[in-house]
PDB file of N, CA and C in Angstrom:
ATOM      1  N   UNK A   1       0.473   4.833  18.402  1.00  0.00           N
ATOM      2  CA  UNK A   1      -0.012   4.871  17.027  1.00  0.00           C
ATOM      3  C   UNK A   1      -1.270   5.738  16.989  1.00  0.00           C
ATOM      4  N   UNK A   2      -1.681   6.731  16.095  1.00  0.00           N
ATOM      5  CA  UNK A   2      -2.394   7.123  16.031  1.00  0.00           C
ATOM      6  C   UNK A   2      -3.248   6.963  14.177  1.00  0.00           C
ATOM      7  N   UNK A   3      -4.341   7.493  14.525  1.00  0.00           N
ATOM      8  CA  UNK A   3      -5.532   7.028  13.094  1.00  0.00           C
ATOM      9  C   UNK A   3      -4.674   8.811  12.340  1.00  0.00           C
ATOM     10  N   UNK A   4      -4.392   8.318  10.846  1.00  0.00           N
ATOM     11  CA  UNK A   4      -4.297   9.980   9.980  1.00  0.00           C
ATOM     12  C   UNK A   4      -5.345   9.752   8.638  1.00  0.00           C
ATOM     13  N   UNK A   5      -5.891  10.920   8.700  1.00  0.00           N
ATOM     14  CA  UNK A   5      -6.682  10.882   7.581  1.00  0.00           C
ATOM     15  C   UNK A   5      -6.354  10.972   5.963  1.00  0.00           C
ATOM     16  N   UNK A   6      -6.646  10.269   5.210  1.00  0.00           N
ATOM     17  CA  UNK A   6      -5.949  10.673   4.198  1.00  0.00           C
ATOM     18  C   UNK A   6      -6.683  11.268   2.961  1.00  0.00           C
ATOM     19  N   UNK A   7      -7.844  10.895   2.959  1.00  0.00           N
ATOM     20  CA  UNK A   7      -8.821  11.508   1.907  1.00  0.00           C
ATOM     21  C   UNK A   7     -10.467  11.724   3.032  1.00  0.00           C
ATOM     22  N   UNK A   8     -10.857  12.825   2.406  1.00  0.00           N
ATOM     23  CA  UNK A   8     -12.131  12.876   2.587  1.00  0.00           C
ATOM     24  C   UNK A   8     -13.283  11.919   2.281  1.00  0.00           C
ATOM     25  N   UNK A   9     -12.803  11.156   1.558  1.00  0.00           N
ATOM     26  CA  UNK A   9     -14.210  10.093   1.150  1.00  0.00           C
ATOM     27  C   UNK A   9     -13.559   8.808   0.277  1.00  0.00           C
ATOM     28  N   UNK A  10     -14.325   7.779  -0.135  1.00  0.00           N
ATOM     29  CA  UNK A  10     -13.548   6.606  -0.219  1.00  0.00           C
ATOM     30  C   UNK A  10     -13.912   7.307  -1.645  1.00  0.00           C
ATOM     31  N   UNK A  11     -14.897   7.811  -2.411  1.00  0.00           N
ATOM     32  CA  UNK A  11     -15.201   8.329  -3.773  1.00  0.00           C
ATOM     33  C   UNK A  11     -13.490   9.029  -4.014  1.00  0.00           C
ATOM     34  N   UNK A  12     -13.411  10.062  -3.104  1.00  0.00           N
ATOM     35  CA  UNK A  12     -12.088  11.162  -3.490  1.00  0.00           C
ATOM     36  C   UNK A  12     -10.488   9.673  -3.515  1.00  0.00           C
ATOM     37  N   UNK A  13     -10.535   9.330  -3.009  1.00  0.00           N
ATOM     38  CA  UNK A  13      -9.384   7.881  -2.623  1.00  0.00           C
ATOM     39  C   UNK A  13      -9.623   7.201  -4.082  1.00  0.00           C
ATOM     40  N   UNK A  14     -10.703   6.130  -4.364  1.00  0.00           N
ATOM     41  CA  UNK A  14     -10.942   5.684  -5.308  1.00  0.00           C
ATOM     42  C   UNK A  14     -10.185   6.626  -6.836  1.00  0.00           C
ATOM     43  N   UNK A  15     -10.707   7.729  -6.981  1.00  0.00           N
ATOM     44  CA  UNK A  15     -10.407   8.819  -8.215  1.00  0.00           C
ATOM     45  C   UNK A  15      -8.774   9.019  -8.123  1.00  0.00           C
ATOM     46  N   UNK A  16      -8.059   9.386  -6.641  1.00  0.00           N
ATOM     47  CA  UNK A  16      -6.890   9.234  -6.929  1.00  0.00           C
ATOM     48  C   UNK A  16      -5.876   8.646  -6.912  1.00  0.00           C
ATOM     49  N   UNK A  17      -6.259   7.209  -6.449  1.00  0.00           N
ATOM     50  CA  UNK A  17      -4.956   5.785  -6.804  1.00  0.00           C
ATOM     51  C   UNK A  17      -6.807   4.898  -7.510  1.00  0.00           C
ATOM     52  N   UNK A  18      -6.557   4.685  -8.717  1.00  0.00           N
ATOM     53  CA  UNK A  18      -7.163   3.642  -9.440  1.00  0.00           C
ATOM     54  C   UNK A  18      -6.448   2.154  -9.304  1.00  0.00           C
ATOM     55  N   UNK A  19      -7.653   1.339  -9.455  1.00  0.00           N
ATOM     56  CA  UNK A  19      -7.686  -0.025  -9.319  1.00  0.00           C
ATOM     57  C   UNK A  19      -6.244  -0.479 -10.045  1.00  0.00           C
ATOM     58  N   UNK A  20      -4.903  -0.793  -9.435  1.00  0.00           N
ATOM     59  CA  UNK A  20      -3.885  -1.686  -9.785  1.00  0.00           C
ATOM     60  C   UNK A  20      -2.453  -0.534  -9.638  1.00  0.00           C
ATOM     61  N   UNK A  21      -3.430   1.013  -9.517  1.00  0.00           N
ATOM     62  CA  UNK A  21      -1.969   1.730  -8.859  1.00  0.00           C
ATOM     63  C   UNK A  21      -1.619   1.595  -7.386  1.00  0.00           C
ATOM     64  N   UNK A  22      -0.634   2.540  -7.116  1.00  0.00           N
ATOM     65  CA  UNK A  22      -0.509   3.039  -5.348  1.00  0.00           C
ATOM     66  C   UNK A  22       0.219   4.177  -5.635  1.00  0.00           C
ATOM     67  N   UNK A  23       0.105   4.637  -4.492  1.00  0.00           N
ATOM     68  CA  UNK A  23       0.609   6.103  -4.451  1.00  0.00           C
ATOM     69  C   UNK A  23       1.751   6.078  -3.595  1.00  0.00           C
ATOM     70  N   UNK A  24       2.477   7.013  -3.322  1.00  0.00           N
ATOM     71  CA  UNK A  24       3.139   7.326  -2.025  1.00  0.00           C
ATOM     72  C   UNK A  24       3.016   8.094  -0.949  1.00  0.00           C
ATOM     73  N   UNK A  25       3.041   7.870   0.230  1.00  0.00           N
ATOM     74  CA  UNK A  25       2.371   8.994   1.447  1.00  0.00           C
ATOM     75  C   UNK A  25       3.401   9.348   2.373  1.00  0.00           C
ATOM     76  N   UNK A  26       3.931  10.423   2.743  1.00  0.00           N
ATOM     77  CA  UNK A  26       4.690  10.221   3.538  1.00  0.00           C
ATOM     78  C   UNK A  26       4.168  11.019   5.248  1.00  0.00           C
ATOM     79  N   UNK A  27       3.816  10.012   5.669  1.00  0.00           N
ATOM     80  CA  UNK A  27       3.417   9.852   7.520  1.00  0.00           C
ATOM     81  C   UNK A  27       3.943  10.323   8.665  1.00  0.00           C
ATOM     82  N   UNK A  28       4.351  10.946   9.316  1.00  0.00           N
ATOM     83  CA  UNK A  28       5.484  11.197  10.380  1.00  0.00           C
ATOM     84  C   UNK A  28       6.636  10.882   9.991  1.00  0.00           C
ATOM     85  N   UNK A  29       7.483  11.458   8.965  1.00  0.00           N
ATOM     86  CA  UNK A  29       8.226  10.835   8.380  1.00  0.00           C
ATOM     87  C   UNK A  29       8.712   9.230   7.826  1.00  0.00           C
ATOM     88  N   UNK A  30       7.120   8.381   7.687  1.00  0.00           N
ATOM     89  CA  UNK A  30       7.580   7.638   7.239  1.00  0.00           C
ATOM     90  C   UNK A  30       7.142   7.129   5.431  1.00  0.00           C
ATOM     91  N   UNK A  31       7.908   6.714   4.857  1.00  0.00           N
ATOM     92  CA  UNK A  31       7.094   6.412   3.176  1.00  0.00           C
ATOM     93  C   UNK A  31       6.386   5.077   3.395  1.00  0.00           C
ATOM     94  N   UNK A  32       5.317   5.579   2.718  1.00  0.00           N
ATOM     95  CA  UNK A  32       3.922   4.618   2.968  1.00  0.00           C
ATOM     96  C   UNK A  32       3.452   4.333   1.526  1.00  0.00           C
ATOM     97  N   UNK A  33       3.351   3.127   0.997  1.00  0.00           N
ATOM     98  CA  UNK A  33       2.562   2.947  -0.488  1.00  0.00           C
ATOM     99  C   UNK A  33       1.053   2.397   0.065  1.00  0.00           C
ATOM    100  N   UNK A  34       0.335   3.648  -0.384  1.00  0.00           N
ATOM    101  CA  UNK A  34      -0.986   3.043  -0.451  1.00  0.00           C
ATOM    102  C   UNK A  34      -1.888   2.522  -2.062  1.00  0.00           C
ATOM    103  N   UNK A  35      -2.018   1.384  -1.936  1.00  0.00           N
ATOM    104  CA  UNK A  35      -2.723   0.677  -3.082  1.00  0.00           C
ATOM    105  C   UNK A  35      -3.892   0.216  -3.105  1.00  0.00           C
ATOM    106  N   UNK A  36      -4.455   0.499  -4.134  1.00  0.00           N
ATOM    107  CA  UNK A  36      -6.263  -0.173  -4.086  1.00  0.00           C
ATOM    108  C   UNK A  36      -6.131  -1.055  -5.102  1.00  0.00           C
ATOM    109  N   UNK A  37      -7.194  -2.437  -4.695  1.00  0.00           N
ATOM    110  CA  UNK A  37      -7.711  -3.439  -5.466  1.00  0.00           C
ATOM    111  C   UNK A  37      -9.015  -3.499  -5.504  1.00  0.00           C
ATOM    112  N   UNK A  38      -9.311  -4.593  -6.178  1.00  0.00           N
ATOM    113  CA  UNK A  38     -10.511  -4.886  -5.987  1.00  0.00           C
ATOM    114  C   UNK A  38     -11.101  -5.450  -4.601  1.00  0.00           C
ATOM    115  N   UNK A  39     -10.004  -5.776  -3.502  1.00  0.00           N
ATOM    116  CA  UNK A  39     -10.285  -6.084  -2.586  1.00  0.00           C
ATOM    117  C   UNK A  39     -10.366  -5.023  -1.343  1.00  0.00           C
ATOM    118  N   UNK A  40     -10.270  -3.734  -2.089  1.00  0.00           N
ATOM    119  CA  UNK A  40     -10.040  -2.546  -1.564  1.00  0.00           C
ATOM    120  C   UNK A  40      -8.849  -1.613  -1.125  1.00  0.00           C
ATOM    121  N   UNK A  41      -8.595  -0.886   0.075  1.00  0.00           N
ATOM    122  CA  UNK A  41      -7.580  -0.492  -0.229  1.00  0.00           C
ATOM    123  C   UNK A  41      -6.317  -0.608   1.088  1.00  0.00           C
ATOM    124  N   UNK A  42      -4.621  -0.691   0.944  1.00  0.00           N
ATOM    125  CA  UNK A  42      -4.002  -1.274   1.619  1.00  0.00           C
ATOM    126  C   UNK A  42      -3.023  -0.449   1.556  1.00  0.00           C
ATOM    127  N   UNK A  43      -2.429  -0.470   2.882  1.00  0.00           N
ATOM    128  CA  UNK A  43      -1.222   0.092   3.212  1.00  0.00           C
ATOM    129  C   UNK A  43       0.075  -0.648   3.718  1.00  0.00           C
ATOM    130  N   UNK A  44       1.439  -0.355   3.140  1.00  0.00           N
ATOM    131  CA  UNK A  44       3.253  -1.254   3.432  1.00  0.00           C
ATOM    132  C   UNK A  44       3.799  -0.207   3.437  1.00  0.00           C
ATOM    133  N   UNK A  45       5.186  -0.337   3.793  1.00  0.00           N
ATOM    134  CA  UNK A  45       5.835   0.227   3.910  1.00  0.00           C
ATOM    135  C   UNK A  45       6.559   0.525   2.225  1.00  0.00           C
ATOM    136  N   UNK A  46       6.701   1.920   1.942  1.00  0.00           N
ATOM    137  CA  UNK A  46       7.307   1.632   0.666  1.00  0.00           C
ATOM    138  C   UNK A  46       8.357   1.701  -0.035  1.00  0.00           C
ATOM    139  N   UNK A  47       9.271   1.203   1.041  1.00  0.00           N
ATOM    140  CA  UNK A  47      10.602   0.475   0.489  1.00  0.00           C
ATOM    141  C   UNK A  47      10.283  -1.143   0.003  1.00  0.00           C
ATOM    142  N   UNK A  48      11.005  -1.644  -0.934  1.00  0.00           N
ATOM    143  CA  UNK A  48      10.743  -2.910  -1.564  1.00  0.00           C
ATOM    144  C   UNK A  48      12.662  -3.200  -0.702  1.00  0.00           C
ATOM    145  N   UNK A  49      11.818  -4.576   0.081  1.00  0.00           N
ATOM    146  CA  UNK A  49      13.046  -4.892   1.507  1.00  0.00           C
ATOM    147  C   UNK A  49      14.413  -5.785  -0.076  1.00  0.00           C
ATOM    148  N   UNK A  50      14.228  -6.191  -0.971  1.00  0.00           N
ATOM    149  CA  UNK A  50      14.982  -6.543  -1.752  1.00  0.00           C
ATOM    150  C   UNK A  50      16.048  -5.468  -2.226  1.00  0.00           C
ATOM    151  N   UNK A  51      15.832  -4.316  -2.807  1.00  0.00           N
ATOM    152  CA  UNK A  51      17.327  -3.583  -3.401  1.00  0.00           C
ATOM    153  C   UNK A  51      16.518  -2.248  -2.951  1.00  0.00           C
ATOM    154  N   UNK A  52      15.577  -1.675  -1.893  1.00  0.00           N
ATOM    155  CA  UNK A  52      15.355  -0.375  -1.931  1.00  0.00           C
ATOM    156  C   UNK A  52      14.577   0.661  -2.476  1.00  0.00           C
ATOM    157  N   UNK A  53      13.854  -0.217  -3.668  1.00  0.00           N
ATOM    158  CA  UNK A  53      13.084   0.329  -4.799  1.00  0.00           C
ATOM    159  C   UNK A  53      11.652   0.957  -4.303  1.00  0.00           C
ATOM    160  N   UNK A  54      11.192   1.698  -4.642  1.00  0.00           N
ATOM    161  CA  UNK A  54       9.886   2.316  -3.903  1.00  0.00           C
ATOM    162  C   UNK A  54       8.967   1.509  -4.608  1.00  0.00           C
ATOM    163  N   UNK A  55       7.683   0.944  -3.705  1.00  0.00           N
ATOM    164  CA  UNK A  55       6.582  -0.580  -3.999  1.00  0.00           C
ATOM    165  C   UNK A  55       5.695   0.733  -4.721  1.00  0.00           C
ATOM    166  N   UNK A  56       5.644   2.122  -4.277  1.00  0.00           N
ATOM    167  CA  UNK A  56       4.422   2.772  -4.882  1.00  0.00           C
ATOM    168  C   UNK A  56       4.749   3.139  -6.387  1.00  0.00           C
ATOM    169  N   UNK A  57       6.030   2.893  -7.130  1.00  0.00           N
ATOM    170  CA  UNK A  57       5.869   2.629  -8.219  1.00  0.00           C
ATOM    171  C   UNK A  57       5.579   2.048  -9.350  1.00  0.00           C
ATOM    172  N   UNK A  58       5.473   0.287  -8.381  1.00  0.00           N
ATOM    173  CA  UNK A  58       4.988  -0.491  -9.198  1.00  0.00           C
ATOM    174  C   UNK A  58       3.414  -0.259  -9.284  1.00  0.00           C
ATOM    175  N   UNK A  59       2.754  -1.687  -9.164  1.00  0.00           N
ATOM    176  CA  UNK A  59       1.328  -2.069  -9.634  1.00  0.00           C
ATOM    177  C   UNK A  59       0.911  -2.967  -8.818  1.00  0.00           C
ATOM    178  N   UNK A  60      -0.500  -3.101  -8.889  1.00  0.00           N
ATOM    179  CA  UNK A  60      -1.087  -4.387  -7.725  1.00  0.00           C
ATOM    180  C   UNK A  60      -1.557  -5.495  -8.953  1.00  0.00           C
ATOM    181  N   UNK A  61      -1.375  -6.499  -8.621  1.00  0.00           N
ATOM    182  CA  UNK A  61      -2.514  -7.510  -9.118  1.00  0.00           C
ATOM    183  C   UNK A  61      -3.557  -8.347  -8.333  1.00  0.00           C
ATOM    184  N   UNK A  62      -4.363  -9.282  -9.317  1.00  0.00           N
ATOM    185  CA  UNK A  62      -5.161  -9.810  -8.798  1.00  0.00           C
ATOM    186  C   UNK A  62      -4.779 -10.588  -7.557  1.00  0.00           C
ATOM    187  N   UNK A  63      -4.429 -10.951  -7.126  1.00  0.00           N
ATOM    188  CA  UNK A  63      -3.926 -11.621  -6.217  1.00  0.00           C
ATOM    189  C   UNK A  63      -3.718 -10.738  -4.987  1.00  0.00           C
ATOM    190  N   UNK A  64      -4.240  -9.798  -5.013  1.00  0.00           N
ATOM    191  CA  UNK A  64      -4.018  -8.817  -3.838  1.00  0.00           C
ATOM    192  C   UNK A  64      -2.601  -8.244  -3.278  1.00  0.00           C
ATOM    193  N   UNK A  65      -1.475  -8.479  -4.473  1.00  0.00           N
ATOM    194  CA  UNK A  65      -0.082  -8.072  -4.072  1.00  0.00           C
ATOM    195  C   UNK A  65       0.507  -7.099  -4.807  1.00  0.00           C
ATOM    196  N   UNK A  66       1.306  -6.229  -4.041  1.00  0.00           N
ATOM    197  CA  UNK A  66       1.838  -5.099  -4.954  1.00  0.00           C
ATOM    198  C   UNK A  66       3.297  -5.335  -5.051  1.00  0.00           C
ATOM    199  N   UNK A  67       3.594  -5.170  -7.025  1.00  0.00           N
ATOM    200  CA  UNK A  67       4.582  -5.142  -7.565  1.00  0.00           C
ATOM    201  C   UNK A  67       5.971  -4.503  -7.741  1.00  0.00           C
ATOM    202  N   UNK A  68       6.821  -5.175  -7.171  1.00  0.00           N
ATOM    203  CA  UNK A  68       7.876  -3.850  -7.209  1.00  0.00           C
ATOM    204  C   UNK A  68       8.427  -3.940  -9.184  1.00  0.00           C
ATOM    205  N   UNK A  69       8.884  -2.375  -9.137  1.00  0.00           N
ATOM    206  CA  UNK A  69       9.018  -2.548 -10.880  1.00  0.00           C
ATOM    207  C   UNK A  69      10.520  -3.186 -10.988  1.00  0.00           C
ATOM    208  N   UNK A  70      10.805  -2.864  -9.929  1.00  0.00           N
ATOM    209  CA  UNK A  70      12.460  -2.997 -10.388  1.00  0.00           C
ATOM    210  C   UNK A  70      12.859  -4.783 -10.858  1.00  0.00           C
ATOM    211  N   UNK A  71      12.452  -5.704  -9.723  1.00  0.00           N
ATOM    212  CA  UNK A  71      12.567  -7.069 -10.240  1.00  0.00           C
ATOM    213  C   UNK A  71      11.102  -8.018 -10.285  1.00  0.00           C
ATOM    214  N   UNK A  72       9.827  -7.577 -10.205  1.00  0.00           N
ATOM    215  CA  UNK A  72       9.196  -7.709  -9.507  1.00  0.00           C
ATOM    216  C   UNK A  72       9.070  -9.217  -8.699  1.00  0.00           C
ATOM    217  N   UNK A  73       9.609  -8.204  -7.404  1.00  0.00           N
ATOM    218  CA  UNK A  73       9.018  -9.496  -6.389  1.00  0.00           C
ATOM    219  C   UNK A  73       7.654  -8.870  -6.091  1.00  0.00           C
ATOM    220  N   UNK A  74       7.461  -9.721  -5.532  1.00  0.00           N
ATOM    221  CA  UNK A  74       5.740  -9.328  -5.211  1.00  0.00           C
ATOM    222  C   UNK A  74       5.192  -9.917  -4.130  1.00  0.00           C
ATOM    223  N   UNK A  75       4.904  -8.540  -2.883  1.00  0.00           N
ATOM    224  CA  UNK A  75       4.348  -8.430  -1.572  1.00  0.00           C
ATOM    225  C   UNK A  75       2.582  -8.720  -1.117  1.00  0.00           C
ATOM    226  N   UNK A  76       2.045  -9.676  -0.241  1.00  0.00           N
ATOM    227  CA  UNK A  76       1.029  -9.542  -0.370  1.00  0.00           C
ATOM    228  C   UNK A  76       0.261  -8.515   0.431  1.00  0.00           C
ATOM    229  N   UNK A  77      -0.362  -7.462   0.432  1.00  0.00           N
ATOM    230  CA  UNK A  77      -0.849  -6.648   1.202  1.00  0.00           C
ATOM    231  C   UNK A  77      -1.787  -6.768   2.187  1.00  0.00           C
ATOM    232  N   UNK A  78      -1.725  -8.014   2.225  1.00  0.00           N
ATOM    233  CA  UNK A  78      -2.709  -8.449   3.348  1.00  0.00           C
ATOM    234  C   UNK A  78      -1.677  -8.462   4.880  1.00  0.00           C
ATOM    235  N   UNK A  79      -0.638  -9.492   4.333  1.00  0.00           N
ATOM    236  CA  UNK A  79       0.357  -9.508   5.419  1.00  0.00           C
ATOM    237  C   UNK A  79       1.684  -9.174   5.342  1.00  0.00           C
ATOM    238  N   UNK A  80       2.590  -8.870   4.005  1.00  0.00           N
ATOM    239  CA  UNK A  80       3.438  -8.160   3.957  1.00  0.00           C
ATOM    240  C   UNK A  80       4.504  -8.978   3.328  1.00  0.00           C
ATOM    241  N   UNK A  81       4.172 -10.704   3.199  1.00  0.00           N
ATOM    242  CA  UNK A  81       5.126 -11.568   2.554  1.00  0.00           C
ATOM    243  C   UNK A  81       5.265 -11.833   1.471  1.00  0.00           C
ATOM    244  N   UNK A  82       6.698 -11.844   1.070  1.00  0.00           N
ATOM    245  CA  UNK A  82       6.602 -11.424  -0.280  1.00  0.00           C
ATOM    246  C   UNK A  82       6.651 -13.044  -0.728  1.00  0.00           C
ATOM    247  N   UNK A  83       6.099 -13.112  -1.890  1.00  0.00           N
ATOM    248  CA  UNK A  83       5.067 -14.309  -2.595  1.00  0.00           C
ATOM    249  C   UNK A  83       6.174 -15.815  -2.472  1.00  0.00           C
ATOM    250  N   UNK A  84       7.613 -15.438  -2.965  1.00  0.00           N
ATOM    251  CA  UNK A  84       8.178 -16.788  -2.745  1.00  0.00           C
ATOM    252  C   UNK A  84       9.087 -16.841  -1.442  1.00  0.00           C
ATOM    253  N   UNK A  85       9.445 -15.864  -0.657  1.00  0.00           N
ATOM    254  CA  UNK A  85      10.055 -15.524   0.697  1.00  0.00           C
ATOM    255  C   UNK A  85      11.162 -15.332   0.257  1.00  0.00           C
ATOM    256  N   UNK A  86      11.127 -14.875  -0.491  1.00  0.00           N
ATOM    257  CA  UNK A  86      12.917 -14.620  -1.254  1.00  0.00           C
ATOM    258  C   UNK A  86      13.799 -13.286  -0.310  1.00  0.00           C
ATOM    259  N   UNK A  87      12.900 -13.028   0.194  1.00  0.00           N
ATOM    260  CA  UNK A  87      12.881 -11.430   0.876  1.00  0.00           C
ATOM    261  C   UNK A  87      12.250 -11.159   2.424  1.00  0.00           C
ATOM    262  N   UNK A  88      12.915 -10.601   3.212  1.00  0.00           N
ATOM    263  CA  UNK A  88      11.763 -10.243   4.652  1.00  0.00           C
ATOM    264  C   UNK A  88      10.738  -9.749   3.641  1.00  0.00           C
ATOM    265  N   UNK A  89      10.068  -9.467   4.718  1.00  0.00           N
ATOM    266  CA  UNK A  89       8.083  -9.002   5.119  1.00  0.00           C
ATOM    267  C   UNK A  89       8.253  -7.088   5.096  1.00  0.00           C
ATOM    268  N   UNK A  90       7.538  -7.035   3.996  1.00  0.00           N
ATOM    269  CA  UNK A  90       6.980  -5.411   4.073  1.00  0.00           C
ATOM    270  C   UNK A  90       6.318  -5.109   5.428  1.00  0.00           C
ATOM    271  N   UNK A  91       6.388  -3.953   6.097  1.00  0.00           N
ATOM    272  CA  UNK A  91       5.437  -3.730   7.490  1.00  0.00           C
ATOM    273  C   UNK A  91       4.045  -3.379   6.686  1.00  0.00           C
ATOM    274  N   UNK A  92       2.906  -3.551   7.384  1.00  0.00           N
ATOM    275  CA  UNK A  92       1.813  -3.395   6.434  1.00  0.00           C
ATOM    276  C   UNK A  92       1.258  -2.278   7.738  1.00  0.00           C
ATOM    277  N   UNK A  93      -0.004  -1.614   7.448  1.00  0.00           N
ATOM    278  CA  UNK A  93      -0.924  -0.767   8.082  1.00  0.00           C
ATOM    279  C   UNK A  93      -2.253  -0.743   8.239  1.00  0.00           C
ATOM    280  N   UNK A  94      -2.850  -0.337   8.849  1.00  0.00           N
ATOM    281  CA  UNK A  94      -4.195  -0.640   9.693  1.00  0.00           C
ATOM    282  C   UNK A  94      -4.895   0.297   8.312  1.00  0.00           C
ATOM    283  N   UNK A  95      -6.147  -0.190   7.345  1.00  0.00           N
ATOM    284  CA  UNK A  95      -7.030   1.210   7.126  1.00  0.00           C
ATOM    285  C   UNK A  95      -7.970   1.037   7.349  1.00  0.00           C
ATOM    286  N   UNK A  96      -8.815   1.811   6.848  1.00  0.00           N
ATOM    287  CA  UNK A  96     -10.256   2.201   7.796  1.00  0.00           C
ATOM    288  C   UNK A  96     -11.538   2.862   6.922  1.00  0.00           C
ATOM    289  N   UNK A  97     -12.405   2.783   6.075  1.00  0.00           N
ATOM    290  CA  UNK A  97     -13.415   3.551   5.890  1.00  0.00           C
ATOM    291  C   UNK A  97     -13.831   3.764   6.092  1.00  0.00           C
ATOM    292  N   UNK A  98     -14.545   5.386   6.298  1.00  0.00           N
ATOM    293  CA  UNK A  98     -16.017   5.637   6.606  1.00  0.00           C
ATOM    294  C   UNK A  98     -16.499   6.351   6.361  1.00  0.00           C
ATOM    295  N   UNK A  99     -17.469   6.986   6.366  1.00  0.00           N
ATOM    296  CA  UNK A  99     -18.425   7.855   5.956  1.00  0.00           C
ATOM    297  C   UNK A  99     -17.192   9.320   5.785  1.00  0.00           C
ATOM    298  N   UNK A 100     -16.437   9.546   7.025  1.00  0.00           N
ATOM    299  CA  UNK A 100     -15.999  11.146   6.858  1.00  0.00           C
ATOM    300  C   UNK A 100     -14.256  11.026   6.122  1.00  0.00           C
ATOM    301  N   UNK A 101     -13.769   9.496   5.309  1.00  0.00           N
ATOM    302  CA  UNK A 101     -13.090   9.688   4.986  1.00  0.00           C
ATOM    303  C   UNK A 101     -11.866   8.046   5.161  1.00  0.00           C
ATOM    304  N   UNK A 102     -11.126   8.550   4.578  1.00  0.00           N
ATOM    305  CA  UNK A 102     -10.090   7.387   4.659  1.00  0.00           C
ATOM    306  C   UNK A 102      -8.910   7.467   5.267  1.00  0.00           C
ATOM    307  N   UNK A 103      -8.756   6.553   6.402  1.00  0.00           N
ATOM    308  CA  UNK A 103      -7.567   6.743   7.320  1.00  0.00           C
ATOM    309  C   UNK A 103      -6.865   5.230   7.437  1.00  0.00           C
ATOM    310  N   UNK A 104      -5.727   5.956   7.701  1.00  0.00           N
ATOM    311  CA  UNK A 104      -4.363   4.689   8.208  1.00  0.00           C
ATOM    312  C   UNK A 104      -4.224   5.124   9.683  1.00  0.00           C
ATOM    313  N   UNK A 105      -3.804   4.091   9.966  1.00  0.00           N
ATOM    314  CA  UNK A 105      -3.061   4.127  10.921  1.00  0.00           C
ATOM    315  C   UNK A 105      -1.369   3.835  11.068  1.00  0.00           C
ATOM    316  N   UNK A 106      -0.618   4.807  11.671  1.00  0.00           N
ATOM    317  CA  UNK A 106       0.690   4.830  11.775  1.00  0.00           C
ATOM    318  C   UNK A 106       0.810   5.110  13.404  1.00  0.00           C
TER     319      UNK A 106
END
């Protein structure tokens, strides 16, 4: 596994996924939804393990979990379980702030 950078600064990150979006990243070929909360910011895998649906289209809520749009089940990004276990576990990812920028690990 190695650390990839993804923004220059948590300011540049912050400006481009706002509080309750995620984006999509794609890593060594893999799709990655990265989402920020208020609890900061988190990385899954972004297939939604229920019908396939990409998680970086939905939304996060308070609760620190991101929404899939299609039915929403809803993953917690802390550990990857989705809220009633109706479903396996999203893989989640290591991130990291600091001064020269924002990285995952894959």
């Amino acid at each position: 596994m190695a650390w990839h950078k993804l923004f220059n600064s948590s300011a540049e990150a912050k400006a481009a996924i706002p509080l309750t979006k995620a984006k999509l990243f794609i890593i060594d070929g893999q799709r990655i939804c990265l989402a920020q909360t208020a609890a900061g910011f988190f990385a899954v895998d972004d297939e939604c393990p229920h019908l396939g649906e990409s998680l970086s289209k939905g939304t996060t809520n308070y609760l620190n979990e991101v929404v899939c749009p299609w039915h929403n089940y809803r993953y917690n990004l802390n550990n990857g379980a989705e809220c009633k276990y109706r479903t396996r576990s999203v893989k989640t990812y290591s991130i990291k702030e600091e001064a020269a920028g924002l990285y995952i690990e894959v």
